[in-house]
Protein backbone atom coordinates (compact mmCIF):
# COMPACT_ATOMS: atom_id res chain seq x y z
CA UNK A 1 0.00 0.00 0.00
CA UNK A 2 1.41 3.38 -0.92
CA UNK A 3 1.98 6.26 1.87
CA UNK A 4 1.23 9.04 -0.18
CA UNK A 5 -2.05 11.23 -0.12
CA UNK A 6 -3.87 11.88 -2.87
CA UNK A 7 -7.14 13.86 -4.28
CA UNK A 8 -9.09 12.32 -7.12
CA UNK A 9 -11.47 14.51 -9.01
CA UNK A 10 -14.18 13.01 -11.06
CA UNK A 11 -16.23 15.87 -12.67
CA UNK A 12 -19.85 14.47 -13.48
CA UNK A 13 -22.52 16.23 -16.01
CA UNK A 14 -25.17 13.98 -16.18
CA UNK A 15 -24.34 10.64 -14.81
CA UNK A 16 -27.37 9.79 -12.84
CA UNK A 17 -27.81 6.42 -14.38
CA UNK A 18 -23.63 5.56 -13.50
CA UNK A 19 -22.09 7.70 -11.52
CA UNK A 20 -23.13 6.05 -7.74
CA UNK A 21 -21.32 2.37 -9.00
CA UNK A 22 -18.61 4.45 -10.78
CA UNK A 23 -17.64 6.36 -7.34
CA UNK A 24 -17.78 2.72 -5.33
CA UNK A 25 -15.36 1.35 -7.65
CA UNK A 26 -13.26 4.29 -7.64
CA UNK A 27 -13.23 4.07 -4.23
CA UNK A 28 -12.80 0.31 -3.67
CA UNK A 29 -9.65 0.80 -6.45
CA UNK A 30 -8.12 3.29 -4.11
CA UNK A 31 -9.02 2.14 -0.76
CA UNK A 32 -6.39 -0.87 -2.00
CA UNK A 33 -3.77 1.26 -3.74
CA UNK A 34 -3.55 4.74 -0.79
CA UNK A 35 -3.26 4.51 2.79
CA UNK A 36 -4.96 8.39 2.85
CA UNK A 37 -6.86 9.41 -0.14
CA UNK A 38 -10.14 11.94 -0.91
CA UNK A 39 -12.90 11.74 -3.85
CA UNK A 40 -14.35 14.71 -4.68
CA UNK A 41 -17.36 14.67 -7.29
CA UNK A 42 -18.25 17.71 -8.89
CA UNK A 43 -21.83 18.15 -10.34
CA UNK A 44 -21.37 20.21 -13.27
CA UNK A 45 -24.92 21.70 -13.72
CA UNK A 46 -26.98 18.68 -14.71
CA UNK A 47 -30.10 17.90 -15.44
CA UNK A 48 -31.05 14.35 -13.66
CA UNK A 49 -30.30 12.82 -10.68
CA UNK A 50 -26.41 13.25 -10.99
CA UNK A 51 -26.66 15.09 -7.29
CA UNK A 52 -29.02 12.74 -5.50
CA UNK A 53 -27.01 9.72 -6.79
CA UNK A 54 -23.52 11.70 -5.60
CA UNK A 55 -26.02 12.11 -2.24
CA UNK A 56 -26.46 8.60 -2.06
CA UNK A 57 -22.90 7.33 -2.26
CA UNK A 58 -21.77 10.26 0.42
CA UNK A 59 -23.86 8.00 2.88
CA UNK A 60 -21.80 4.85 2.38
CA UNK A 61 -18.84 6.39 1.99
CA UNK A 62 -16.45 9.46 2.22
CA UNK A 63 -16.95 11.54 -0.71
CA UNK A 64 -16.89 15.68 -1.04
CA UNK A 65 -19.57 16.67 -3.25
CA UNK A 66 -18.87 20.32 -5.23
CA UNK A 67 -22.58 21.06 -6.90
CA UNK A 68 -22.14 23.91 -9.62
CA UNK A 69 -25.80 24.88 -10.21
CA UNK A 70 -24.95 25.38 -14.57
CA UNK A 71 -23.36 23.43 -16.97
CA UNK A 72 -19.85 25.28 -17.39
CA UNK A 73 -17.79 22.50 -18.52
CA UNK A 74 -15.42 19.89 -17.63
CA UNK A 75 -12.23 22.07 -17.37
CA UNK A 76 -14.17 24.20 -14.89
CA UNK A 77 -15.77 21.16 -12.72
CA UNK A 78 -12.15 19.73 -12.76
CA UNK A 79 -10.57 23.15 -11.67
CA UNK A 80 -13.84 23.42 -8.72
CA UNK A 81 -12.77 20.04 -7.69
CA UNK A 82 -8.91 20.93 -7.32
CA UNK A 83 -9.82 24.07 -5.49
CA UNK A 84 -11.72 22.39 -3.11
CA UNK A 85 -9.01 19.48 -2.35
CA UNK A 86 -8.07 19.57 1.40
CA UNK A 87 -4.72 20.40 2.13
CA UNK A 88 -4.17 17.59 3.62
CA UNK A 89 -4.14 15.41 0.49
């Protein structure tokens, strides 16, 4: 198992239907690879159930949710997500 921290940013526009399995694998994946390790999911404006599903999976597990209320792309989302890393990680 590595010692370092790390931040992993997964930037979500419209992802209702995959995005609560996606973030339990990406978390399973790390939880194996990082001793000390945050996911942070940033809804980028959309239009389902992208935030209730990011909801959802904050109950089971760790996750910091960033909720832009417009689409303003994936560069932006990504760049939310960084700025809200802890700086810890």
């Amino acid at each position: 198992m590595v010692t370092q921290k790390l931040s992993v940013v997964v930037p979500c526009f419209n992802e209702g239907k995959t995005i609560y399995e996606n973030i339990k694998k990406i978390n399973t994946y790390l939880a194996d690879k990082f001793q000390t390790f945050e996911l942070i999911g940033v809804n980028d404006g959309s239009l389902d159930n992208t935030l209730a599903e990011l909801q959802r999976v904050q109950k089971e597990i760790p996750i910091k949710i960033v909720n832009a209320t417009e689409n303003s792309g994936k560069g932006k989302a990504v760049r939310d997500g960084i700025l809200s890393a802890s700086d810890e990680s």
